[in-house]
C-alpha atoms as a PDB file:
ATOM      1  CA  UNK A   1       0.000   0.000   0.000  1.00  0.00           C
ATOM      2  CA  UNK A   2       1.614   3.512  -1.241  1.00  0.00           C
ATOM      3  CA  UNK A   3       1.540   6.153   1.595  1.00  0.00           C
ATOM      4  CA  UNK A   4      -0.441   9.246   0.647  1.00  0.00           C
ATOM      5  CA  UNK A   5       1.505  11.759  -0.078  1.00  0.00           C
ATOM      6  CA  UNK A   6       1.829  15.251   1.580  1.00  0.00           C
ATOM      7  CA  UNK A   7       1.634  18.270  -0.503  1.00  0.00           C
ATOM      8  CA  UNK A   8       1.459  21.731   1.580  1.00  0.00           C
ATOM      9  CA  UNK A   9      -0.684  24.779   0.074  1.00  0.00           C
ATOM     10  CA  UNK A  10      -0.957  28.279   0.973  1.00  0.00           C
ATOM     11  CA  UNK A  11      -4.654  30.016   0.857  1.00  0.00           C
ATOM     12  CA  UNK A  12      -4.978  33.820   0.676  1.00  0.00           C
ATOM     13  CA  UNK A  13      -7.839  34.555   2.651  1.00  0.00           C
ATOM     14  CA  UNK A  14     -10.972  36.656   0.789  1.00  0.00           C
ATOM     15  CA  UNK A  15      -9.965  35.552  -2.679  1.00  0.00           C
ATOM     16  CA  UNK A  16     -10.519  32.826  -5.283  1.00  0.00           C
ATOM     17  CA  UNK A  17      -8.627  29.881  -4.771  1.00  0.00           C
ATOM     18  CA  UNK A  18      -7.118  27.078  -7.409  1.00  0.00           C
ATOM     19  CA  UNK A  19      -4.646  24.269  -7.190  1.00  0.00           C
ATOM     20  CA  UNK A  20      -4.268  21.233  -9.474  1.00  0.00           C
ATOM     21  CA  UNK A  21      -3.042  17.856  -8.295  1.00  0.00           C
ATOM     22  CA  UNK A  22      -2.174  15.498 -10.758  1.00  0.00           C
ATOM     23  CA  UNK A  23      -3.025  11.777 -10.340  1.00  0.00           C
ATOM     24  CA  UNK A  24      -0.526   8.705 -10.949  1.00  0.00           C
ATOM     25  CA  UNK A  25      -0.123   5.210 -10.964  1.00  0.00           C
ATOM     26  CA  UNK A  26       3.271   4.402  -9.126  1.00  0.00           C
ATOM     27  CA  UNK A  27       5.093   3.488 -12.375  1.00  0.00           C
ATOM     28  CA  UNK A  28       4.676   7.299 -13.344  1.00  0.00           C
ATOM     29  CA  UNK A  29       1.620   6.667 -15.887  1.00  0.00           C
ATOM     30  CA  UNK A  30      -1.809   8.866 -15.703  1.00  0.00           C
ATOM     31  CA  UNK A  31      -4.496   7.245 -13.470  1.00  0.00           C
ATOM     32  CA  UNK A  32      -7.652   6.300 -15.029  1.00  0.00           C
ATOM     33  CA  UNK A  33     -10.215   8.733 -13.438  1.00  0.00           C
ATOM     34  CA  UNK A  34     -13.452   7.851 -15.359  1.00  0.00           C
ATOM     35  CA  UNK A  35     -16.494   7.875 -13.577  1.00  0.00           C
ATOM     36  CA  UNK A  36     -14.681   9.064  -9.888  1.00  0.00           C
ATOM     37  CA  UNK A  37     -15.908  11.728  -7.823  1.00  0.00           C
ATOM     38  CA  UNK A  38     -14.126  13.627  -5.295  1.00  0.00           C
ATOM     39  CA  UNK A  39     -14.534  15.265  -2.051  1.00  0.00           C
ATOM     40  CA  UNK A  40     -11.989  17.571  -0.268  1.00  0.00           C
ATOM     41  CA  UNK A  41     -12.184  19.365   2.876  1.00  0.00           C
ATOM     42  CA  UNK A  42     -10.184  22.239   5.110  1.00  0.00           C
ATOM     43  CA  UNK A  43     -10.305  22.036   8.879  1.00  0.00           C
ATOM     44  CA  UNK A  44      -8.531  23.584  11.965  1.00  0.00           C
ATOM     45  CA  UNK A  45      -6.895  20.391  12.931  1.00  0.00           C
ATOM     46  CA  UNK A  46      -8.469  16.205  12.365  1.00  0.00           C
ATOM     47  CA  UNK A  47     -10.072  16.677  15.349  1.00  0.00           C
ATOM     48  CA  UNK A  48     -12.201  20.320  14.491  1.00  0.00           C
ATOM     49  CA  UNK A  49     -16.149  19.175  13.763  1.00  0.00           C
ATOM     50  CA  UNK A  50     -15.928  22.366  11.433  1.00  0.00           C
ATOM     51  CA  UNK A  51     -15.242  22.372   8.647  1.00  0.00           C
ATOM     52  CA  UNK A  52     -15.170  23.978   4.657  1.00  0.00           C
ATOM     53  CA  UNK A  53     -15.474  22.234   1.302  1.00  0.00           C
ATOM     54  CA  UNK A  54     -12.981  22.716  -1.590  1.00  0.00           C
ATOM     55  CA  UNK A  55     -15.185  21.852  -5.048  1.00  0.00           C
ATOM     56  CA  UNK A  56     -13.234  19.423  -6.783  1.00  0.00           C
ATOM     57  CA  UNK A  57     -12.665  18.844 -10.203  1.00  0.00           C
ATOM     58  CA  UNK A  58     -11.724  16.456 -11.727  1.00  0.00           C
ATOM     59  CA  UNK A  59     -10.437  16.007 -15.863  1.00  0.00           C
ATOM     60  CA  UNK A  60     -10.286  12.517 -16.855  1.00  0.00           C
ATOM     61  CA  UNK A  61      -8.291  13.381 -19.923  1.00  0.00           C
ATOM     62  CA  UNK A  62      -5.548  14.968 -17.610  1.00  0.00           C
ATOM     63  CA  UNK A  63      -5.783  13.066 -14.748  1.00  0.00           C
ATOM     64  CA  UNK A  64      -5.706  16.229 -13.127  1.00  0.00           C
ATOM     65  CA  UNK A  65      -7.732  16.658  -9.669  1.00  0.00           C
ATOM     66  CA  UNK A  66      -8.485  20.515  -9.219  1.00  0.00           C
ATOM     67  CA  UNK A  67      -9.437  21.892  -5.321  1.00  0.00           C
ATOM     68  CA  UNK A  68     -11.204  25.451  -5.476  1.00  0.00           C
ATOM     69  CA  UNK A  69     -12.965  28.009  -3.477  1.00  0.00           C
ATOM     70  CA  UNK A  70     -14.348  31.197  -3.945  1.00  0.00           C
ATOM     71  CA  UNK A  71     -13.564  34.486  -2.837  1.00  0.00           C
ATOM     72  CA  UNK A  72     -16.821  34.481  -0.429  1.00  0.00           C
ATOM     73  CA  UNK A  73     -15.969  31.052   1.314  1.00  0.00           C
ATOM     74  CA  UNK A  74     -12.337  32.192   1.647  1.00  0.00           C
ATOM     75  CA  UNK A  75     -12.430  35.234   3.532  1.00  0.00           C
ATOM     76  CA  UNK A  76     -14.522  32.876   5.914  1.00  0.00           C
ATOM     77  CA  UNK A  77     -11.572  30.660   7.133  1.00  0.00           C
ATOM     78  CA  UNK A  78      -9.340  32.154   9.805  1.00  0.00           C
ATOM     79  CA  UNK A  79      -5.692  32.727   9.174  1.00  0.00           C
ATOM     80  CA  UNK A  80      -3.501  30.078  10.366  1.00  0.00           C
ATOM     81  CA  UNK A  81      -2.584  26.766   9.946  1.00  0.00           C
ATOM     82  CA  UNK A  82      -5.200  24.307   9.248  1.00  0.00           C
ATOM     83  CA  UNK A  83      -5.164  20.775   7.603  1.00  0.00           C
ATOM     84  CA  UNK A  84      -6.928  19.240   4.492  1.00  0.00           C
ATOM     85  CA  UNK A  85      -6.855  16.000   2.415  1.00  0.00           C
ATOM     86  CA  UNK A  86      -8.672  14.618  -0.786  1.00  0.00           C
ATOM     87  CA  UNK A  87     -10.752  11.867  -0.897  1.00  0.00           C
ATOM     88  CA  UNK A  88     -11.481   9.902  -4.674  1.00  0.00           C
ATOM     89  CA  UNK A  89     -14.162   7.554  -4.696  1.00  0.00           C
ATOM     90  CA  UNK A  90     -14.006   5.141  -7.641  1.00  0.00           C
ATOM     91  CA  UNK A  91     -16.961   3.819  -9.296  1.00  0.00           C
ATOM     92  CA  UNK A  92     -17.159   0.761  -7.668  1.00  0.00           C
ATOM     93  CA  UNK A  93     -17.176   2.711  -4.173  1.00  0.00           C
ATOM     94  CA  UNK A  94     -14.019   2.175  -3.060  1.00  0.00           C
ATOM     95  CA  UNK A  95     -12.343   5.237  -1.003  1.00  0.00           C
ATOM     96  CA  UNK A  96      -8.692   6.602  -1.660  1.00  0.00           C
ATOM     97  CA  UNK A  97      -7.521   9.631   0.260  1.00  0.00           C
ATOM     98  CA  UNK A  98      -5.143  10.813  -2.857  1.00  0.00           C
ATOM     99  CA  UNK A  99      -3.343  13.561  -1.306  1.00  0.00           C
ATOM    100  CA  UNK A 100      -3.225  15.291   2.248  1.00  0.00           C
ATOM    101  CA  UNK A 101      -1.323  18.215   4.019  1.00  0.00           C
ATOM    102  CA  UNK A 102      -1.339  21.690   5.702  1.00  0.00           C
ATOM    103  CA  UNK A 103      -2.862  24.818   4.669  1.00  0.00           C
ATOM    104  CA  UNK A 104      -1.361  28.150   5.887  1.00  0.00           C
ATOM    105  CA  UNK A 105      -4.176  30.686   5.789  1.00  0.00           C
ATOM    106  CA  UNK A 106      -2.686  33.684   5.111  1.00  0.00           C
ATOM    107  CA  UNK A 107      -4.986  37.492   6.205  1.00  0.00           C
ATOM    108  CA  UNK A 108      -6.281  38.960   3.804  1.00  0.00           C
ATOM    109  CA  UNK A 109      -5.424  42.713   4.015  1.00  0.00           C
ATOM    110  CA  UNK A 110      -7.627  43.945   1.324  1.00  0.00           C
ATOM    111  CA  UNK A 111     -11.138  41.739   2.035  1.00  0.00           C
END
């Protein structure tokens, strides 16, 4: 079983946010994404029962993932350090958290 791997983002606070995560098989080849769905989320810490939804997109052509968010939900999240991961479910159901890490919230100045 691979680990999942970290990837730490940084989040201005009270605008539009977009990062792409692309999706591989361990020999380096594109993943097959057809028919998946994904859900990603952004708490305080594991533990927090609060938390904020990143849409996710996701382009089977690519095999890119995208995580978004706009400008309203944003300026909602407090500045800081807070943690998120991405969970793909295939189309048979089966769960795969794909990627996880921290999230520095950074004030916005200008919100």
């Amino acid at each position: 079983m691979a680990a999942t791997p970290e990837v730490n983002i940084t989040l201005a606070q009270g605008v539009n946010f977009s990062q792409t995560f692309p999706k591989t098989e361990l020999d380096g080849s594109a993943s097959n994404l057809v028919d998946f769905t994904g859900a990603s989320k952004i708490k305080k810490h594991p533990e927090s029962k609060t938390s904020q939804s990143f849409t996710v997109g996701i382009n089977t052509i690519t095999s890119v993932v995208s995580l978004g968010m706009t400008s309203g939900e944003t300026v909602k999240l407090k500045p800081g350090r807070h943690v998120y991961d991405i969970v793909l479910t295939s189309p048979s159901g089966v769960l795969t958290r794909m990627q996880s890490g921290s999230v520095i919230v950074t004030a916005g100045i200008t919100t």
